[in-house]
Protein backbone atom coordinates (compact mmCIF):
# COMPACT_ATOMS: atom_id res chain seq x y z
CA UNK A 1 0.00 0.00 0.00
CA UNK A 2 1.70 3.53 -1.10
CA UNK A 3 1.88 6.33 1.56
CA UNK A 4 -0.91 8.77 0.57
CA UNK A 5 1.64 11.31 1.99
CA UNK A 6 4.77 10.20 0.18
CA UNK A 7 7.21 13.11 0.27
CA UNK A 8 8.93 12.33 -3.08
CA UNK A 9 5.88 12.38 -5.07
CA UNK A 10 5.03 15.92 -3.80
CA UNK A 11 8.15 17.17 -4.67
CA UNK A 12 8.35 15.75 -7.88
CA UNK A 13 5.08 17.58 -8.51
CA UNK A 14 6.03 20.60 -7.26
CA UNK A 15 9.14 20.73 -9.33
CA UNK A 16 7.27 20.05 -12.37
CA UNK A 17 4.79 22.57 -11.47
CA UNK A 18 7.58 24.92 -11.09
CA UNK A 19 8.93 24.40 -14.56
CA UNK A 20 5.46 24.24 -16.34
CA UNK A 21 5.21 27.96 -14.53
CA UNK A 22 8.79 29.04 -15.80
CA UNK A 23 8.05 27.81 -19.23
CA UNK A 24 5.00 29.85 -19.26
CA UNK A 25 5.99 32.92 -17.87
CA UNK A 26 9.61 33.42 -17.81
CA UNK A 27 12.26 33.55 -14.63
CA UNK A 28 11.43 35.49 -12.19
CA UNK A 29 12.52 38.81 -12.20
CA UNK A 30 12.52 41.21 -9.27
CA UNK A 31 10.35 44.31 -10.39
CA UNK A 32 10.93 47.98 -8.36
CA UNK A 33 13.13 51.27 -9.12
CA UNK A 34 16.27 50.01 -7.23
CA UNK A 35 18.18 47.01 -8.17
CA UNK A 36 18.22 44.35 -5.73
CA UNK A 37 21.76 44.39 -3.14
CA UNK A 38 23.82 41.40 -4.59
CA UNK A 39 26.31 41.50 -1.73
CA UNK A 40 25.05 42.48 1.90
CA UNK A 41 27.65 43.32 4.47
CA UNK A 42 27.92 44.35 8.58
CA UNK A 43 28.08 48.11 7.29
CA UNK A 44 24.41 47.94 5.35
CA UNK A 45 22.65 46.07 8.59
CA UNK A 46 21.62 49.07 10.20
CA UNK A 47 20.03 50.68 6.62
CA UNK A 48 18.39 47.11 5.97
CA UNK A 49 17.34 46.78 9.58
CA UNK A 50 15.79 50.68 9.49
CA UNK A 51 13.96 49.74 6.26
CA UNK A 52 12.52 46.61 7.48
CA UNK A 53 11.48 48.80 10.44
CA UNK A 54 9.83 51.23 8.49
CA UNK A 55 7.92 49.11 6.27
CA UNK A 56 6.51 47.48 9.33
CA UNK A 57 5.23 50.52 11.28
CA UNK A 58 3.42 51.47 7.82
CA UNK A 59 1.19 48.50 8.23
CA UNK A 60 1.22 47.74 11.87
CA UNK A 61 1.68 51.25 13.62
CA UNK A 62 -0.69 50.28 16.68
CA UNK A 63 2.14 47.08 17.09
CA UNK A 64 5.45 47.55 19.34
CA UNK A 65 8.25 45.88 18.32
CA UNK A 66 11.76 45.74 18.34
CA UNK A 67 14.24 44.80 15.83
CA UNK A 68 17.73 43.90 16.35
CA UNK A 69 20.31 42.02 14.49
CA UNK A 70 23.66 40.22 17.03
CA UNK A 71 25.66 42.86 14.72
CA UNK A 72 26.58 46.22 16.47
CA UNK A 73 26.61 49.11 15.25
């Protein structure tokens, strides 16, 4: 009796989904003004970390949070 959960036979269908998808529409291609970073280092964490901040409090204002990174700064 197969395993109605087999692991192998979802991932087989999820790569084939995945090419059917990249045959239709193309790679993937990150849209926006800015090209995306290619390298990140320790000097850019506390720009990415601020951004990440920002786009948070834009949807969830009434949330406090705090975001850190083991870097300092």
């Amino acid at each position: 009796m197969a395993d109605p959960y087999d692991i192998r036979t979802d991932e087989k269908l999820r790569y084939k989904w995945i090419d059917e998808v990249k045959q239709a529409y193309g790679e993937f291609l990150p849209s926006g003004p800015a090209k995306p970073i290619h390298t990140v280092s320790k000097s850019l964490m506390k720009e990415i970390v601020d951004c990440v901040k920002k786009l948070l409090l834009s949807d969830w204002n009434d949330v406090n949070f705090v975001l850190g990174s083991k870097f300092y700064f």
